[in-house]
N, C-alpha and C. Protein backbone atom coordinates (compact mmCIF):
# COMPACT_ATOMS: atom_id res chain seq x y z
N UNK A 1 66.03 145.90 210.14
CA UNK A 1 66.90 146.01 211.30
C UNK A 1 68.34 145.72 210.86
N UNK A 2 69.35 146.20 211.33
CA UNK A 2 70.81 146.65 210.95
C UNK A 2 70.97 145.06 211.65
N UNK A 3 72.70 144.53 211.20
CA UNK A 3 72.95 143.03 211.71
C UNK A 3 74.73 143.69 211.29
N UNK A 4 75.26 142.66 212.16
CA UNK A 4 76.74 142.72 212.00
C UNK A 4 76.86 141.67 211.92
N UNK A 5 77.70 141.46 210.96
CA UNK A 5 79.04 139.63 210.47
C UNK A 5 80.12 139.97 211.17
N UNK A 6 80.14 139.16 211.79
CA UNK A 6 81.87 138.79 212.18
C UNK A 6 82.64 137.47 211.72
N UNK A 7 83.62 137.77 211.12
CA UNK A 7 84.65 136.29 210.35
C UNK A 7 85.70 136.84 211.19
N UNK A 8 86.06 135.26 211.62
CA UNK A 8 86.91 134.87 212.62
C UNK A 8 87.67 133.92 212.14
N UNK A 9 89.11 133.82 212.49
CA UNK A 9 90.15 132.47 211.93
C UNK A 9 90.33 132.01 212.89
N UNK A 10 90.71 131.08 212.90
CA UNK A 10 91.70 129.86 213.43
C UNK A 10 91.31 129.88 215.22
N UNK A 11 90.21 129.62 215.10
CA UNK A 11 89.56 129.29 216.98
C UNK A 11 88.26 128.29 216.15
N UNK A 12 88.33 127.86 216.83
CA UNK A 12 87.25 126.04 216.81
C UNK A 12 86.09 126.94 217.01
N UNK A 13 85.13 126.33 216.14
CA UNK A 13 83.51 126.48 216.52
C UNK A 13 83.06 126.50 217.83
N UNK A 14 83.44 125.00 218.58
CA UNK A 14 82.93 125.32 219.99
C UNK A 14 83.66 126.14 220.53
N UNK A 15 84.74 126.46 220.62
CA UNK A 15 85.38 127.79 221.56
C UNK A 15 84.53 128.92 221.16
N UNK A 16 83.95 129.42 219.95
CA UNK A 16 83.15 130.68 219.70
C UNK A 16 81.97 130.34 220.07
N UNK A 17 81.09 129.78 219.78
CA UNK A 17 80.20 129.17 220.69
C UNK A 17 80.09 129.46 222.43
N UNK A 18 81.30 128.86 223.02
CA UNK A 18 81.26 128.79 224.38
C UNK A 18 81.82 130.52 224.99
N UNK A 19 82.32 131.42 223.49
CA UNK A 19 82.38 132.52 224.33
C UNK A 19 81.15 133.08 224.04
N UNK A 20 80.93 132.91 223.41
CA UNK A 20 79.28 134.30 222.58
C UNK A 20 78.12 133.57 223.38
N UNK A 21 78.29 132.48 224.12
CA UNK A 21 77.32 132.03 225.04
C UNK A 21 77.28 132.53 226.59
N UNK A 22 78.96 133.08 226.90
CA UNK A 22 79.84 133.36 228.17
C UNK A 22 78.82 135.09 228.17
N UNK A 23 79.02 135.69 226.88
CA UNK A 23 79.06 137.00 226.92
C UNK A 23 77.53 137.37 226.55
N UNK A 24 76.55 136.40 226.34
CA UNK A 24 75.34 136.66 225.88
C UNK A 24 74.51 137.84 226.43
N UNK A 25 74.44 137.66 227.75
CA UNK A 25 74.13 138.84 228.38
C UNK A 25 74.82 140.42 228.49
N UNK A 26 76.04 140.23 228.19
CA UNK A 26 76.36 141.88 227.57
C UNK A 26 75.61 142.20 226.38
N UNK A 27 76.13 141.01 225.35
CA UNK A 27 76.05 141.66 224.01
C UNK A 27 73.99 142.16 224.03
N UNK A 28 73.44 141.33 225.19
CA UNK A 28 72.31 141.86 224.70
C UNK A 28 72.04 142.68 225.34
N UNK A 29 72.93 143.76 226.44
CA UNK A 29 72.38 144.57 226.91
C UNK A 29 72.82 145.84 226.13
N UNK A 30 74.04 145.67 225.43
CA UNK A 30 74.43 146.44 223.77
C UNK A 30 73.62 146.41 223.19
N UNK A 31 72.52 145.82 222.95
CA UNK A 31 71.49 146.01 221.60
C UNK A 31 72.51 145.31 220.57
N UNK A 32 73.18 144.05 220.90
CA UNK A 32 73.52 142.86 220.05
C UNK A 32 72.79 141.15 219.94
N UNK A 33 72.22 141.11 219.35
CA UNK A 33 71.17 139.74 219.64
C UNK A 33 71.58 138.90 218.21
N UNK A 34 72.69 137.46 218.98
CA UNK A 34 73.34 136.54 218.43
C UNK A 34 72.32 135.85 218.46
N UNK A 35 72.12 135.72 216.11
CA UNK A 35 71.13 134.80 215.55
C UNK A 35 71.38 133.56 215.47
N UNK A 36 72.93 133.87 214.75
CA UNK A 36 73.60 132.37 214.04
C UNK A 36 74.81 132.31 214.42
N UNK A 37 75.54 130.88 214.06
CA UNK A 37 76.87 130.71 214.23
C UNK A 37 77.43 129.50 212.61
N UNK A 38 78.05 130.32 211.92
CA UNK A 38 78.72 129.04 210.72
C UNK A 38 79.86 128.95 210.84
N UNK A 39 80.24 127.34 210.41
CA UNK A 39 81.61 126.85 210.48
C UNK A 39 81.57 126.83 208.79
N UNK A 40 82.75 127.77 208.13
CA UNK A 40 82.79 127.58 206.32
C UNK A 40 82.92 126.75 206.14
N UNK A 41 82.34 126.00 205.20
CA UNK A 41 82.48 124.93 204.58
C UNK A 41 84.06 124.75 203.88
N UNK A 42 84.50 125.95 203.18
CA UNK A 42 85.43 125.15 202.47
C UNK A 42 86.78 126.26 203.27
N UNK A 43 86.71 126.56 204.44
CA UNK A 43 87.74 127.20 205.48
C UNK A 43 87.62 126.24 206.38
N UNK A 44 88.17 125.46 207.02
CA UNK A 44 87.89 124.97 207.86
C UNK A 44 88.36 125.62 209.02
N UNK A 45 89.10 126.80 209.18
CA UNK A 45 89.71 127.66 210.00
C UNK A 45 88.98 128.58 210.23
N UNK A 46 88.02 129.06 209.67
CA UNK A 46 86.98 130.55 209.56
C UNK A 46 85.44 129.91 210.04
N UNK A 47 85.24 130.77 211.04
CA UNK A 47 83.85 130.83 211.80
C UNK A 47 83.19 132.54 211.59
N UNK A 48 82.19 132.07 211.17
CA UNK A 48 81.40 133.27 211.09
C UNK A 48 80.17 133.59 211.91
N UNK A 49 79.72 134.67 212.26
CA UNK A 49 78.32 134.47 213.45
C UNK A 49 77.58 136.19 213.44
N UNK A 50 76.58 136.32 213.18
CA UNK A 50 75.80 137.16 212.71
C UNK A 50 74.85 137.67 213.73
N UNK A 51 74.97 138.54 214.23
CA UNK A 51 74.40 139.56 215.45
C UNK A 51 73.17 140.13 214.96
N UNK A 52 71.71 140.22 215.08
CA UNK A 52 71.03 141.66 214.96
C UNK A 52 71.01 142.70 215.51
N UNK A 53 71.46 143.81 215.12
CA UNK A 53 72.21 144.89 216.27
C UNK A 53 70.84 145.93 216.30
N UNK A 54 70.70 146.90 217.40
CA UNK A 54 69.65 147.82 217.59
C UNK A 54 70.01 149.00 216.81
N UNK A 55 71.69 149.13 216.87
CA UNK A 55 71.80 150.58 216.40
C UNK A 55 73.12 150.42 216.04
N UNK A 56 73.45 150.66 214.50
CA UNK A 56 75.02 150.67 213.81
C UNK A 56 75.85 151.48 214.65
N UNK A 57 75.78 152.61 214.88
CA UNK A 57 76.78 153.39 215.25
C UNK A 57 77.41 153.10 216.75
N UNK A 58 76.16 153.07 217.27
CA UNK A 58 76.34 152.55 218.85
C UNK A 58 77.70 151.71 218.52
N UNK A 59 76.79 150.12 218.07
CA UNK A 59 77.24 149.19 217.96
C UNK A 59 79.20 149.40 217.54
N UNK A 60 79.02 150.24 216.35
CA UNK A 60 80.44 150.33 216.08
C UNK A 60 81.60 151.34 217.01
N UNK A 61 80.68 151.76 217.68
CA UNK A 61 81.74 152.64 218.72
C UNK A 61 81.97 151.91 220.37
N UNK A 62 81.50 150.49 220.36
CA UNK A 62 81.61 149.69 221.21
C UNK A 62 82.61 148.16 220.86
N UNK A 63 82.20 147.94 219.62
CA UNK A 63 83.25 147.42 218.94
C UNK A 63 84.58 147.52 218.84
N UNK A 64 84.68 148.89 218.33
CA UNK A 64 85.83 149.59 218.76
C UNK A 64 86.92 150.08 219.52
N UNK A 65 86.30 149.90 220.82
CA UNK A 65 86.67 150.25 221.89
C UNK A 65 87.11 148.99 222.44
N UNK A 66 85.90 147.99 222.26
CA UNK A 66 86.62 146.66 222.93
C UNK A 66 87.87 145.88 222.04
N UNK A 67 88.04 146.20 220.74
CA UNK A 67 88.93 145.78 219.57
C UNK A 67 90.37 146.91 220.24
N UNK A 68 90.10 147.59 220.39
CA UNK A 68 91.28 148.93 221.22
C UNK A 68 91.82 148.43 222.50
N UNK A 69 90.96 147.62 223.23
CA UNK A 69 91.22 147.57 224.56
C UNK A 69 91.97 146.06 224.10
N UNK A 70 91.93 145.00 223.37
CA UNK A 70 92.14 143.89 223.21
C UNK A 70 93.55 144.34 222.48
N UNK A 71 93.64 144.76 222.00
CA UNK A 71 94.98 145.22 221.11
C UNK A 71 96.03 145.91 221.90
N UNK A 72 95.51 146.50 222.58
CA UNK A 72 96.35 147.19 223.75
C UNK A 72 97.01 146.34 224.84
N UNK A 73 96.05 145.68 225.21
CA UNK A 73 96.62 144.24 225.87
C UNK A 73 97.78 143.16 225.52
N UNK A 74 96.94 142.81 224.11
CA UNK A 74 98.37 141.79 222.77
C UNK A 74 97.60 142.63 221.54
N UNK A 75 99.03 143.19 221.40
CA UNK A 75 99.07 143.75 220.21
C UNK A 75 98.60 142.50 218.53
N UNK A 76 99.13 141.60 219.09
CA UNK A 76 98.52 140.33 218.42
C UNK A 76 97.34 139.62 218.08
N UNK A 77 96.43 140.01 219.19
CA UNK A 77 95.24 139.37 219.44
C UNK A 77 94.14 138.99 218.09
N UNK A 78 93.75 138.15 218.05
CA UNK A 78 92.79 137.51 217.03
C UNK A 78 91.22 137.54 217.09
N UNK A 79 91.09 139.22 216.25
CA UNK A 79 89.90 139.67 216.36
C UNK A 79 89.18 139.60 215.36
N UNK A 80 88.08 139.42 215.62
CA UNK A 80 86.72 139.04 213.81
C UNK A 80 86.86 140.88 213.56
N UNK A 81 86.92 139.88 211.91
CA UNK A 81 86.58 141.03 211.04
C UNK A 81 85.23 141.37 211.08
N UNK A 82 84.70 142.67 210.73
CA UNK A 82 83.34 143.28 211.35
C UNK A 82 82.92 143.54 209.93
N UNK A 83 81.56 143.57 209.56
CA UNK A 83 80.56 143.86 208.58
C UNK A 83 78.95 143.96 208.84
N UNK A 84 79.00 146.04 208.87
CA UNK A 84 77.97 146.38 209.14
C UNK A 84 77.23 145.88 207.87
N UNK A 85 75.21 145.61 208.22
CA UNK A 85 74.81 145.78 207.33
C UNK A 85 73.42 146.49 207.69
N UNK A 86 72.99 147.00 206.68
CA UNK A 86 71.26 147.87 206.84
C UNK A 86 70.27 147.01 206.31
């Protein structure tokens, strides 16, 4: 089964936590099902959290869109880096 990484900077563990808990029920009606959540050991700024996804492409053309819509909003905004895997 396909899984996506997301690395994230500079937002606290519990703030990612308390959103990927907020949004649980989208991401699983995406065919996104949040396994894990790590705080790096030697980043103390970088949170990482690992999805099992139903379907890559889906997945990345929803990604996308919400990364589009967030950017459009603040061009600034502080979005995880994405890493499909098979």
């Amino acid at each position: 089964m396909p899984h996506l990484l997301a690395k994230l900077h500079n937002v606290p563990l519990e703030t990612i936590k308390e959103v990927l808990e907020k949004d649980k029920l989208f991401h699983a009606s995406q065919g996104m099902h949040l396994e894990n959540i790590w705080q790096n050991a030697d980043a103390k700024n970088e949170v990482q959290f690992l999805f099992k996804i139903d379907n890559i492409d889906e997945t990345k053309k929803l990604i996308n869109q919400l990364h589009s819509d967030a950017l459009a909003n603040d061009p600034n905004a502080n979005l995880p880096e994405m890493t499909y895997l098979k």
